[in-house]
C-alpha atoms as a PDB file:
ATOM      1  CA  UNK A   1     -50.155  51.419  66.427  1.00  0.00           C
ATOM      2  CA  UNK A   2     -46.556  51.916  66.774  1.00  0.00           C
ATOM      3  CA  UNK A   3     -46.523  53.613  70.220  1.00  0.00           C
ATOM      4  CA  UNK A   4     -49.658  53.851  72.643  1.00  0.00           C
ATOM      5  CA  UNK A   5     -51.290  57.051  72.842  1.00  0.00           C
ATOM      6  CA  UNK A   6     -49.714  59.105  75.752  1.00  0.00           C
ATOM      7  CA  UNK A   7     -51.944  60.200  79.177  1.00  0.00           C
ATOM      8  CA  UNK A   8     -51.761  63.558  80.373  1.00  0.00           C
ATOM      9  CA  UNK A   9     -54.044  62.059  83.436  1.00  0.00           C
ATOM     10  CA  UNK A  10     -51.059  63.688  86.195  1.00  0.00           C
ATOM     11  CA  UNK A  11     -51.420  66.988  84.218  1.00  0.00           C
ATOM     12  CA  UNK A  12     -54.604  67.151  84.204  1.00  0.00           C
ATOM     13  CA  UNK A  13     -54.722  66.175  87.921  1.00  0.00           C
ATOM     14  CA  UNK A  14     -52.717  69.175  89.203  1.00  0.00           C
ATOM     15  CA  UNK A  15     -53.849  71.750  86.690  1.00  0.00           C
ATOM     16  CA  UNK A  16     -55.581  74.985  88.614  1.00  0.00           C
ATOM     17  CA  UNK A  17     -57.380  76.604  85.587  1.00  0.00           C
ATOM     18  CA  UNK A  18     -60.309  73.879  85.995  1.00  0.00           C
ATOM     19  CA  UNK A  19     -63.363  75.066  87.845  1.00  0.00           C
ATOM     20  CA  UNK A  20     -64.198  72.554  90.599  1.00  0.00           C
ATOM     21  CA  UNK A  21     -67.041  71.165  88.789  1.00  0.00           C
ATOM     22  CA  UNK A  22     -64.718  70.609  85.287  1.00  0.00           C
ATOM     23  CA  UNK A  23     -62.569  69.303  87.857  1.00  0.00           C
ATOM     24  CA  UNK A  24     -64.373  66.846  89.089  1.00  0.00           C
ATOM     25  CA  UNK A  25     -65.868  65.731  85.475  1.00  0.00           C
ATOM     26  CA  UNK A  26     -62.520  65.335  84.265  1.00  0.00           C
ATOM     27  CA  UNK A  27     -61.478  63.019  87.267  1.00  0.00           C
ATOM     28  CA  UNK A  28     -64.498  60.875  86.810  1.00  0.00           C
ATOM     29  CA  UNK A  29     -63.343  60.624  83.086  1.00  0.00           C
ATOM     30  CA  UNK A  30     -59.872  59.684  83.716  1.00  0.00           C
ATOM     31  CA  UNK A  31     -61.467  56.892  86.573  1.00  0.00           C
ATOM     32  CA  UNK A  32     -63.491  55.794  83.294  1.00  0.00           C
ATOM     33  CA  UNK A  33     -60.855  55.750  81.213  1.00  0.00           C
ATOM     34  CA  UNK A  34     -58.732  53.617  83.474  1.00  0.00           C
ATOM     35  CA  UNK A  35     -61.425  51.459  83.316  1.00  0.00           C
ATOM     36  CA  UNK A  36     -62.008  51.132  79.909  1.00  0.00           C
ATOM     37  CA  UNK A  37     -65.003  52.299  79.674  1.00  0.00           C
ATOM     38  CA  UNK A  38     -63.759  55.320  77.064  1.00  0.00           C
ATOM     39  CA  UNK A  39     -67.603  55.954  76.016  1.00  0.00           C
ATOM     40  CA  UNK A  40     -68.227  56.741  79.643  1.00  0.00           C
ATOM     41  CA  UNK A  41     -64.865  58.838  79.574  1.00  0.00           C
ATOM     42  CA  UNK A  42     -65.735  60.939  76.743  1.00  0.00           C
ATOM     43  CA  UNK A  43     -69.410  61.676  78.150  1.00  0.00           C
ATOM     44  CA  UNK A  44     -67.554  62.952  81.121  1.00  0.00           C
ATOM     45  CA  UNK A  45     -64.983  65.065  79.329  1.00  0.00           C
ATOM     46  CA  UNK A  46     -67.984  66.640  77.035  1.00  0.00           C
ATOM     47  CA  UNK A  47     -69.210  67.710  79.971  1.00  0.00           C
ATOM     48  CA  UNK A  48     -65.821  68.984  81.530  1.00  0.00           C
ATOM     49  CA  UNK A  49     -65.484  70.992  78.180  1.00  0.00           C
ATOM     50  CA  UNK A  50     -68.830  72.878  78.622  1.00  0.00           C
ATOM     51  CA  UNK A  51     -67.545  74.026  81.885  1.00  0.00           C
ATOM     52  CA  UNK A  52     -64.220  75.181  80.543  1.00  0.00           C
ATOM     53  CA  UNK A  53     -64.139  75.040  76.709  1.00  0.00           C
ATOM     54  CA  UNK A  54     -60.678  76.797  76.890  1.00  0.00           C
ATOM     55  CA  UNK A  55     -58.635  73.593  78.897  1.00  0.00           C
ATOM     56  CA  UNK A  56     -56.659  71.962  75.928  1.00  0.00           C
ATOM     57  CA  UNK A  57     -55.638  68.971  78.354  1.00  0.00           C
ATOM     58  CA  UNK A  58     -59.560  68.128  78.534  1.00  0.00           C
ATOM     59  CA  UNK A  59     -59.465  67.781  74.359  1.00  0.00           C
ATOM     60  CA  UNK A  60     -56.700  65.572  74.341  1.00  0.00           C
ATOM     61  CA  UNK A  61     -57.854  63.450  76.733  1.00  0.00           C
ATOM     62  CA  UNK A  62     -61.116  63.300  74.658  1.00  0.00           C
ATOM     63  CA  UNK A  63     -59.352  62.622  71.638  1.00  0.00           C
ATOM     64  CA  UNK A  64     -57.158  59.335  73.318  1.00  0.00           C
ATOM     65  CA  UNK A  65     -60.641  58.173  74.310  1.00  0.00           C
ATOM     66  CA  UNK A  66     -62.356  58.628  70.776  1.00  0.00           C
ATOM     67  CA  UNK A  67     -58.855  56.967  69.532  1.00  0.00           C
ATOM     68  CA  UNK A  68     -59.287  53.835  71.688  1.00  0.00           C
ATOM     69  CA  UNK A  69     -63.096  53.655  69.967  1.00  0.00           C
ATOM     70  CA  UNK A  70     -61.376  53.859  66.922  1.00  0.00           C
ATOM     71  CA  UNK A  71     -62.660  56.805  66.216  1.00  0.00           C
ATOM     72  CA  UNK A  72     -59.480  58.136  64.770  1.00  0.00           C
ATOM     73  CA  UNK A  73     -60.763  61.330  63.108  1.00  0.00           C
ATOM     74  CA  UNK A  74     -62.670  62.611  66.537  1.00  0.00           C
ATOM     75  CA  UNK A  75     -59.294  61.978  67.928  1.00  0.00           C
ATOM     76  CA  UNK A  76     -57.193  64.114  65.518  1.00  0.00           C
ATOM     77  CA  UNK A  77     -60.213  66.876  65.312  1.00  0.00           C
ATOM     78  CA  UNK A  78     -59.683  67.095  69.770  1.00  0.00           C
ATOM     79  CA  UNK A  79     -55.996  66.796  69.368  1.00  0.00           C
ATOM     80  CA  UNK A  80     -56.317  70.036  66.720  1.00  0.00           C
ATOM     81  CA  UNK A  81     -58.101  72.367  69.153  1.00  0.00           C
ATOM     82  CA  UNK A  82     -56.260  71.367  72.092  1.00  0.00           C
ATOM     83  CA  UNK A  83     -52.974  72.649  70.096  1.00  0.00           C
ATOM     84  CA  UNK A  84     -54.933  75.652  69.009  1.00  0.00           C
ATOM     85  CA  UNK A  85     -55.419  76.480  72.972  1.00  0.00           C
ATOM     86  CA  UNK A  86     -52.111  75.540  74.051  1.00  0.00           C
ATOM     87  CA  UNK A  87     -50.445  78.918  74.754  1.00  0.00           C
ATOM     88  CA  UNK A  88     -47.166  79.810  73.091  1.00  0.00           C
ATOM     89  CA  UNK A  89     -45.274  80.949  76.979  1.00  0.00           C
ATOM     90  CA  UNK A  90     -45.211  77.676  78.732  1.00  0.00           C
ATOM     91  CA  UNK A  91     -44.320  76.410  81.657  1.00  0.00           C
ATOM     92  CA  UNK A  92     -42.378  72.587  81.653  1.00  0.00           C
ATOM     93  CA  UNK A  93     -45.724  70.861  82.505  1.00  0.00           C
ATOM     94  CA  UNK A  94     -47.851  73.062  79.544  1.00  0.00           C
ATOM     95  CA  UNK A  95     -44.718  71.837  77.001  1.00  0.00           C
ATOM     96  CA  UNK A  96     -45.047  68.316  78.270  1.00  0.00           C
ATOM     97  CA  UNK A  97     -48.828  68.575  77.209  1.00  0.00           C
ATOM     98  CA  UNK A  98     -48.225  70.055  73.717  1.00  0.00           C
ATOM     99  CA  UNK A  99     -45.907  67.472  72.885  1.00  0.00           C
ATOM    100  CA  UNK A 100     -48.018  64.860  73.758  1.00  0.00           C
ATOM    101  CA  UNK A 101     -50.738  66.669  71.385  1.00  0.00           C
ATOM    102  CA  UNK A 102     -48.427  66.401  68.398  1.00  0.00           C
ATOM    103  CA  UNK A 103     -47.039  62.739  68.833  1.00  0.00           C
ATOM    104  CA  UNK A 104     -50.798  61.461  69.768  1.00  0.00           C
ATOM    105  CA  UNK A 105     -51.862  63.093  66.607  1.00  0.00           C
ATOM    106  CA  UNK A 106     -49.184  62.008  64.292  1.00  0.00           C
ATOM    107  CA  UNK A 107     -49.600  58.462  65.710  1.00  0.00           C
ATOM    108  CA  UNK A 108     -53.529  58.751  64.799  1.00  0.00           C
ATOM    109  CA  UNK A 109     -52.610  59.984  61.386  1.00  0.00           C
ATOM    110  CA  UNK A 110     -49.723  57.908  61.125  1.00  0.00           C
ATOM    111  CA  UNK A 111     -52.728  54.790  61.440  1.00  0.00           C
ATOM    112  CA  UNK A 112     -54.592  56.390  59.350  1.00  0.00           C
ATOM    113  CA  UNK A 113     -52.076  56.178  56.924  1.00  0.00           C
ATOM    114  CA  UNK A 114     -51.393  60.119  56.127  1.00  0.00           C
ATOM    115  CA  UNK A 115     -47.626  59.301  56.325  1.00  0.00           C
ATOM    116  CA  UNK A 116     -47.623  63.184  55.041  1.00  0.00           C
ATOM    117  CA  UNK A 117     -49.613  64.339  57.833  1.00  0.00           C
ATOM    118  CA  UNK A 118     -47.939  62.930  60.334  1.00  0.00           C
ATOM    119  CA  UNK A 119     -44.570  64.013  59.477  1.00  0.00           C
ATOM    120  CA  UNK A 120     -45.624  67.274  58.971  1.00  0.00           C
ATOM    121  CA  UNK A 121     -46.340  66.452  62.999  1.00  0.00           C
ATOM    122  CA  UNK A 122     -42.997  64.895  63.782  1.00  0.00           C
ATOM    123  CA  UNK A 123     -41.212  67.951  61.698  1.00  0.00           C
ATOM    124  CA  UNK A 124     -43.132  70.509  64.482  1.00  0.00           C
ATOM    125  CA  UNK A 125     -41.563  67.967  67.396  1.00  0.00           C
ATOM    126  CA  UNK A 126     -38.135  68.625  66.110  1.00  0.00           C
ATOM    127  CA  UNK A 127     -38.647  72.086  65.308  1.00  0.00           C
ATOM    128  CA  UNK A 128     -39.841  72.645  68.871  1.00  0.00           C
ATOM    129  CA  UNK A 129     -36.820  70.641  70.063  1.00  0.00           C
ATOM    130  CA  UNK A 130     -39.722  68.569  72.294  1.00  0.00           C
ATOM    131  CA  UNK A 131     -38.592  64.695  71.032  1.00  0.00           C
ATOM    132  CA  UNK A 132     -35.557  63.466  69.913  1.00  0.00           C
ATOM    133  CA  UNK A 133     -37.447  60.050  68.652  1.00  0.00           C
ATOM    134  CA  UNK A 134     -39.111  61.976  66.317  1.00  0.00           C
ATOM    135  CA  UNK A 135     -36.351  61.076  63.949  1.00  0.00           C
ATOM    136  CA  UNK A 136     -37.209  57.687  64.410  1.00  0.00           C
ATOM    137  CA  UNK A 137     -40.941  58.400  63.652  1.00  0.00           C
ATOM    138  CA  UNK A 138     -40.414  60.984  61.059  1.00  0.00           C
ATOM    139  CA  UNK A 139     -38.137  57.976  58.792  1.00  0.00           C
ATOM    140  CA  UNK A 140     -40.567  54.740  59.171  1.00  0.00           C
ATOM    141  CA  UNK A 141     -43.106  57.676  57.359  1.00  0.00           C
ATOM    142  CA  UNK A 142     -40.584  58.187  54.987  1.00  0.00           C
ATOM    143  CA  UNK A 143     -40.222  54.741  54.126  1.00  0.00           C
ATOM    144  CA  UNK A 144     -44.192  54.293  53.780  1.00  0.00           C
ATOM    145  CA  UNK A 145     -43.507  56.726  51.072  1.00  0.00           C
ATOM    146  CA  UNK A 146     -41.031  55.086  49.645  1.00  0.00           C
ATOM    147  CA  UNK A 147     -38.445  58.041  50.183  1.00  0.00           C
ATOM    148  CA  UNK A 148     -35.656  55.536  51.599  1.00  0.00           C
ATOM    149  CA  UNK A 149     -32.696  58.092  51.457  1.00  0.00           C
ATOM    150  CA  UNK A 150     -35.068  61.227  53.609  1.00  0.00           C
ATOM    151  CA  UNK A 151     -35.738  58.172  55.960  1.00  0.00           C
ATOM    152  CA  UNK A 152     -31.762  57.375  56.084  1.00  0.00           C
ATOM    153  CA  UNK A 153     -30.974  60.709  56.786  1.00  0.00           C
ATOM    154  CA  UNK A 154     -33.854  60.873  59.752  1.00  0.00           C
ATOM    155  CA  UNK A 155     -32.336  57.362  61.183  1.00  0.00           C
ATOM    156  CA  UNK A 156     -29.532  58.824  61.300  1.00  0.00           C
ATOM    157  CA  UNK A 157     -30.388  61.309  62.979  1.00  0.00           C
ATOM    158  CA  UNK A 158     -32.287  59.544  65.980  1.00  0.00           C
ATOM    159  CA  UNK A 159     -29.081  56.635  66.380  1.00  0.00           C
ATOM    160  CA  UNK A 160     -27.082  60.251  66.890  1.00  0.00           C
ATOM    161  CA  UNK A 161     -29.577  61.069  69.952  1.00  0.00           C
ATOM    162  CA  UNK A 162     -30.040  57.542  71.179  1.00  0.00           C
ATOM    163  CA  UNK A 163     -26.922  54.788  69.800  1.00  0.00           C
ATOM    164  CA  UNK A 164     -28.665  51.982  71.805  1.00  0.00           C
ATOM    165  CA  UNK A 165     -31.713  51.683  69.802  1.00  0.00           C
ATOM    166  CA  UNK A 166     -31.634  48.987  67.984  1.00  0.00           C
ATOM    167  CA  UNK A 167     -34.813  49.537  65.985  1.00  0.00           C
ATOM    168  CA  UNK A 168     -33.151  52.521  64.164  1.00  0.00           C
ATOM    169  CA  UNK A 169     -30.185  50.221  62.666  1.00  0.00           C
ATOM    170  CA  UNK A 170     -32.675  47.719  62.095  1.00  0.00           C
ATOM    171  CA  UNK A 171     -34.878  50.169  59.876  1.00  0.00           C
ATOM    172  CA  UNK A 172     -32.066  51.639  58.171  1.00  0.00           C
ATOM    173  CA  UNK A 173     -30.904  48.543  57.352  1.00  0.00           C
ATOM    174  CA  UNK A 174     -34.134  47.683  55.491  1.00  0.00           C
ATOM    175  CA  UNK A 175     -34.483  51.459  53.712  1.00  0.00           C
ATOM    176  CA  UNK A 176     -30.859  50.667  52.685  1.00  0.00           C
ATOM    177  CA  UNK A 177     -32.124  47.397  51.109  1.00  0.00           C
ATOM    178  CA  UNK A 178     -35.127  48.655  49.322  1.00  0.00           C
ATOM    179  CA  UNK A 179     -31.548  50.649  47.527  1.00  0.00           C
ATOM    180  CA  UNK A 180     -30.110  48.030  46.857  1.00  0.00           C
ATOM    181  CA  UNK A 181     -27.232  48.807  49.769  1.00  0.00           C
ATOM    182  CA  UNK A 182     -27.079  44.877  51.658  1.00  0.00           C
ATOM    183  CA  UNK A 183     -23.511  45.351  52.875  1.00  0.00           C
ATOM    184  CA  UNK A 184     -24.457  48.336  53.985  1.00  0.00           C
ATOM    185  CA  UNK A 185     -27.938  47.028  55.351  1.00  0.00           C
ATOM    186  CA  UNK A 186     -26.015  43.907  56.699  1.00  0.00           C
ATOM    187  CA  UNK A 187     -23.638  46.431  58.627  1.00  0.00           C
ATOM    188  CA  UNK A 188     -26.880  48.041  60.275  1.00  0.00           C
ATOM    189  CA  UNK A 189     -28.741  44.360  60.366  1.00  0.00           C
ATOM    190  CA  UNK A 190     -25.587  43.719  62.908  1.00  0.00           C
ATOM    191  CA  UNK A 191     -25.874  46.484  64.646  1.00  0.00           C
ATOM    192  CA  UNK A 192     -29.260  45.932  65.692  1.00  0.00           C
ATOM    193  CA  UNK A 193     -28.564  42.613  66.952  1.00  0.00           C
ATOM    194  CA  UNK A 194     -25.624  43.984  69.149  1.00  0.00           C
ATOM    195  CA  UNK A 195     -27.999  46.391  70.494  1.00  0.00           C
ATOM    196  CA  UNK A 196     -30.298  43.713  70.938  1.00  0.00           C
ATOM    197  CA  UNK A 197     -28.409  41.474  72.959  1.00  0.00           C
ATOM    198  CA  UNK A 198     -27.008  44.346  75.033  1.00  0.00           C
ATOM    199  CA  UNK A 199     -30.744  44.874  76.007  1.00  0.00           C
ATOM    200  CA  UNK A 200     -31.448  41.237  76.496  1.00  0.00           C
ATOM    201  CA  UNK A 201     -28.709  41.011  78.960  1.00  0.00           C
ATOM    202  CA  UNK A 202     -30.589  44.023  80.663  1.00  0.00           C
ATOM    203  CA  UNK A 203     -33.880  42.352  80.563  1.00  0.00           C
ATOM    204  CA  UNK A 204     -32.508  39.083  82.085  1.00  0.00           C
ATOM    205  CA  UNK A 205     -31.916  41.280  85.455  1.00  0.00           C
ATOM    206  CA  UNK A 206     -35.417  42.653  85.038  1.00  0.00           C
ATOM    207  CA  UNK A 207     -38.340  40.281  86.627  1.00  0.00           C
ATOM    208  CA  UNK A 208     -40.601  42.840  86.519  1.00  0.00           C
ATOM    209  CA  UNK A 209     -41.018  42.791  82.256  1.00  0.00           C
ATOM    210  CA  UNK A 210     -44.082  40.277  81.713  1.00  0.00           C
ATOM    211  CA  UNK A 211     -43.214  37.368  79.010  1.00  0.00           C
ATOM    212  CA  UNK A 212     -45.480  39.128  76.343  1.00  0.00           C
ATOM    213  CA  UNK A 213     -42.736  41.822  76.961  1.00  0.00           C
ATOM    214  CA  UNK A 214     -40.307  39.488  76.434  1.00  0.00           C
ATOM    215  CA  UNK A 215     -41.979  37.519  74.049  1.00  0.00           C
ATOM    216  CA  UNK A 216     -42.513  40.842  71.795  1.00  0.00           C
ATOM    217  CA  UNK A 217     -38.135  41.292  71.615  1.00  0.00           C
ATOM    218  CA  UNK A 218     -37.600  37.697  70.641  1.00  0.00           C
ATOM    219  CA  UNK A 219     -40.193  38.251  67.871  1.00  0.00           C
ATOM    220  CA  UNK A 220     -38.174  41.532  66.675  1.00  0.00           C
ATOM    221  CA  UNK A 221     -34.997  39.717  67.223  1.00  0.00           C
ATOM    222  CA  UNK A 222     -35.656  36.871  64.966  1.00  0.00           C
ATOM    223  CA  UNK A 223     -37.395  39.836  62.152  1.00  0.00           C
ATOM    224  CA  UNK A 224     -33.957  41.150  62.317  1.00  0.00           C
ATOM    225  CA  UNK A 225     -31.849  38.027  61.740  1.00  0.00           C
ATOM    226  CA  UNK A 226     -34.417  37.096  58.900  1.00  0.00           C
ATOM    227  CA  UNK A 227     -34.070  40.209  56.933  1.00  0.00           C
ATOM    228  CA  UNK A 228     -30.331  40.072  57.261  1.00  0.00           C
ATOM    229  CA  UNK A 229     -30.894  36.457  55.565  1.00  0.00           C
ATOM    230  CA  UNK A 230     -32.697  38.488  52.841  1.00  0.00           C
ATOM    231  CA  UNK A 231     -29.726  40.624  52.272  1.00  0.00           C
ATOM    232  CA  UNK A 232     -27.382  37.809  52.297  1.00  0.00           C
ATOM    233  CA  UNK A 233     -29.525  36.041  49.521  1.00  0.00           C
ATOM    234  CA  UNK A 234     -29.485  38.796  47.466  1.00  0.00           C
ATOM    235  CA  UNK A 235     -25.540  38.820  47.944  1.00  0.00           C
ATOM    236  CA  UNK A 236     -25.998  35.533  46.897  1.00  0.00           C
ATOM    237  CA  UNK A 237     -24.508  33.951  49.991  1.00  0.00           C
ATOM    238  CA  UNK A 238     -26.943  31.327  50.332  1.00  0.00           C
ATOM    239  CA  UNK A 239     -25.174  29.320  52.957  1.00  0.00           C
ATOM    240  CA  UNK A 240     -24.812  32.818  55.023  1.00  0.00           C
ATOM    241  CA  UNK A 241     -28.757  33.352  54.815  1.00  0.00           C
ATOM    242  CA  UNK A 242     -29.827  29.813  55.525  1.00  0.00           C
ATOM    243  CA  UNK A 243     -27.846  29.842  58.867  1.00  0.00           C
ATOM    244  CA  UNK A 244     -29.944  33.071  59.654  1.00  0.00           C
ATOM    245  CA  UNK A 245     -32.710  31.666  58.706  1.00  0.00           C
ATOM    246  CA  UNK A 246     -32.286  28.375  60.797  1.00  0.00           C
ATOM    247  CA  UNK A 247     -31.892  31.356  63.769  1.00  0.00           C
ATOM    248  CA  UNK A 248     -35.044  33.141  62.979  1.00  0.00           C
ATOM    249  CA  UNK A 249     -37.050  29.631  62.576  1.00  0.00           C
ATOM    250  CA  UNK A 250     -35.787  29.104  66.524  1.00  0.00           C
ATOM    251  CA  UNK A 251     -36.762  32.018  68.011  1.00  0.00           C
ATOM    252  CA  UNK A 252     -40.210  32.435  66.658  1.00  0.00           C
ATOM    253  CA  UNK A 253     -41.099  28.981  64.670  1.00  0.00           C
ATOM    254  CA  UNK A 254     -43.977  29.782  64.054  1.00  0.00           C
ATOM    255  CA  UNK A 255     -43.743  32.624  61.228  1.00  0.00           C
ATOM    256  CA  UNK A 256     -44.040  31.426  57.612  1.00  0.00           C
ATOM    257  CA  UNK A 257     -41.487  34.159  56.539  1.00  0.00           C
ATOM    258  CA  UNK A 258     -38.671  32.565  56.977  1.00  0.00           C
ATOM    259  CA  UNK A 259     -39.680  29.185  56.093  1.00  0.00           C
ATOM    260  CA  UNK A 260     -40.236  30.523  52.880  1.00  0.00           C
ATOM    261  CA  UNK A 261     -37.251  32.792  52.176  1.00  0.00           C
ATOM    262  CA  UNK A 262     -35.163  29.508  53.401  1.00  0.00           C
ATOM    263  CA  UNK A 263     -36.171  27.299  51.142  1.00  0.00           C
ATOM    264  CA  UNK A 264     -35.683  29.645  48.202  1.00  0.00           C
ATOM    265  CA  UNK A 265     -31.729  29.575  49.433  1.00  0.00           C
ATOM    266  CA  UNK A 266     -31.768  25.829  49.768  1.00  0.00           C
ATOM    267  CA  UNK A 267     -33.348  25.775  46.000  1.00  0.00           C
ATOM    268  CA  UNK A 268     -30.185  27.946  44.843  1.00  0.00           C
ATOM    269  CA  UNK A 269     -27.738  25.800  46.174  1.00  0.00           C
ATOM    270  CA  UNK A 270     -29.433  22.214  44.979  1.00  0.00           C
ATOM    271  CA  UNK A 271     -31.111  21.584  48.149  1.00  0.00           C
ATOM    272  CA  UNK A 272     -34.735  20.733  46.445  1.00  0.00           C
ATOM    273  CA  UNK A 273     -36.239  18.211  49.076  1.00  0.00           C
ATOM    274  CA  UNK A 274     -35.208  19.848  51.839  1.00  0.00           C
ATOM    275  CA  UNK A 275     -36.067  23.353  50.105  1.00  0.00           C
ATOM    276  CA  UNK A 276     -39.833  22.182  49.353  1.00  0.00           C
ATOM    277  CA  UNK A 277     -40.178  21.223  52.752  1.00  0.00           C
ATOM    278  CA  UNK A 278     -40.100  24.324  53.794  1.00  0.00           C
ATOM    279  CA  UNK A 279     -42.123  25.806  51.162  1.00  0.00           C
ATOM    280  CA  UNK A 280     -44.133  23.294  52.458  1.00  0.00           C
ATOM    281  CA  UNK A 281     -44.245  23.937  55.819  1.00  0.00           C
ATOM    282  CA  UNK A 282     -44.489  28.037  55.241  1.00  0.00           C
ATOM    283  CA  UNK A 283     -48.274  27.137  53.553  1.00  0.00           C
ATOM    284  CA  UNK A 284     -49.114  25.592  56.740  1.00  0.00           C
ATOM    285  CA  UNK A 285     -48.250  28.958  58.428  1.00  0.00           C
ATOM    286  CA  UNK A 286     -50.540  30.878  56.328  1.00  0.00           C
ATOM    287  CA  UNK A 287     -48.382  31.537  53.335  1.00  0.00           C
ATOM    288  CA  UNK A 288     -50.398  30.998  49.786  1.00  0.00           C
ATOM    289  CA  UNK A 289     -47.846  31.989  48.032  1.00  0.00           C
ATOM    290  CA  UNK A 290     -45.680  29.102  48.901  1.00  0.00           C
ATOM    291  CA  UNK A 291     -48.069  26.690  47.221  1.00  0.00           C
ATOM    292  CA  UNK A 292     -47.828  28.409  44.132  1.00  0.00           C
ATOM    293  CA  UNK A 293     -43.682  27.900  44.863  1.00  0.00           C
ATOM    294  CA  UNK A 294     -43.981  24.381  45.149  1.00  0.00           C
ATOM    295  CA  UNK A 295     -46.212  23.879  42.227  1.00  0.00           C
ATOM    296  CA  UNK A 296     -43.688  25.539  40.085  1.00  0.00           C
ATOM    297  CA  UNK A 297     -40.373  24.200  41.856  1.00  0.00           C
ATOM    298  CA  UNK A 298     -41.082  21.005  43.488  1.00  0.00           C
ATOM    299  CA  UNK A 299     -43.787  18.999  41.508  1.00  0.00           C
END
């Protein structure tokens, strides 16, 4: 899942429509909850809802539980009524809640794959003025769809709100390769990468990230320098995309990608041995379409 499913557990916590009983089934459910045990959580929140059928926080609660199950159409059905019962007057804390209903549903949908449903769901957040990030949602559906430019134009959209994230360059740089744009895409590939190591330099002051954290931005790091390789090659400046390459190898050696994509630039530039090598080495890494490479290139 792109994002993880967002608690309303302080919402529900301080809300004073519950009766004391609903109250204190919906406490035992978020305890559960905490604890994993999200079978135990829902049993809990079916019973808060019998209390008070009306209390939209108790349905999406519900529906984060069912999602953790995997139970991804129970999740969207609890995050539909609780939007149903939200009431159009809100307070701040009653807004807070609706817009977690819509992003945990377009995230469920978005897994589901209903890249239509869910940015019919990221359209409302914008409409409603409740996420700015929605953008940045709204365009990676896009590009499941294949609509590159509508994903462009939502990208751009979410760098205007936030410049400093770097996964918006980096995904408009690939929806500007699937058109063909790589100077362009190269442009945004760069971007991301100075955005990137701004971060880093942020994280380095920041003991409290744990290394899976930290292990997690290397990883997108070296996805970024790998696919600006890509657009290189397909400038044809092979040189260019085998230094990348060498970069991506480094920070996370052991993904077969760029193995792969590295020894296709070595090929174009008369490097064979050292270009089936790592055709060779990508098949270790899982990749079965490199043997089919070397058994047409280096044999």
């Amino acid at each position: 899942m792109k994002k993880t499913i967002i608690l309303i557990a302080a919402i529900i916590s301080i809300s004073s429509c519950y009766s004391q009983t609903a109250h204190e089934y919906v406490l035992r459910g978020e305890a559960k909850y905490k604890l994993l045990d999200y079978r135990g959580a829902i049993a809990d929140y079916d019973k808060a809802i019998e209390v008070e059928p009306k209390q939209y926080d108790t349905y999406i609660s519900r529906g984060n539980a069912k999602y953790y199950l995997l139970d991804y159409r129970g999740a969207i059905a609890d995050y539909d009524k609780a939007i149903l019962l939200i009431p159009e007057k809100v307070s701040f804390l009653v807004v807070l809640t609706k817009r977690n209903a819509y992003i945990n549903r377009a995230e469920v949908k978005y897994e589901l794959q209903d890249y239509r449903g869910a940015i019919a769901d990221y359209s409302k957040l914008i409409e409603l003025g409740l996420d700015s990030l929605a953008y940045f949602d709204r365009g990676l559906a896009k590009s499941h769809l294949q609509d590159y430019r509508g994903a462009i134009v939502d990208y751009n959209k979410a760098i205007k709100f936030a410049p400093n994230h770097a996964p918006s360059y980096y995904k408009r740089g690939l929806a500007k390769s699937n058109l063909q744009d790589h100077r362009g895409a190269i442009a945004d590939y760069n971007k991301a990468i100075e955005k990137m190591k701004w971060h880093g330099a942020f994280f380095e002051h920041r003991p409290d990230f744990s290394e899976d954290f930290i292990e997690r931005k290397i990883v997108e790091s070296a996805d970024v320098i790998s696919a600006r390789g890509l657009a290189k090659s397909a400038l044809q400046d092979y040189r260019g995309a085998i230094e990348d390459f060498n970069k991506a190898i480094e920070l996370n050696p052991d993904d077969s990608k760029p193995y792969f994509s590295r020894g296709l630039a070595k090929l174009k530039i008369g490097q064979k041995d050292s270009g089936c090598l790592d055709f060779s080495k990508s098949g270790e890494l899982g990749n079965e379409t490199a043997y089919e490479t070397i058994k047409k290139y280096c044999n």
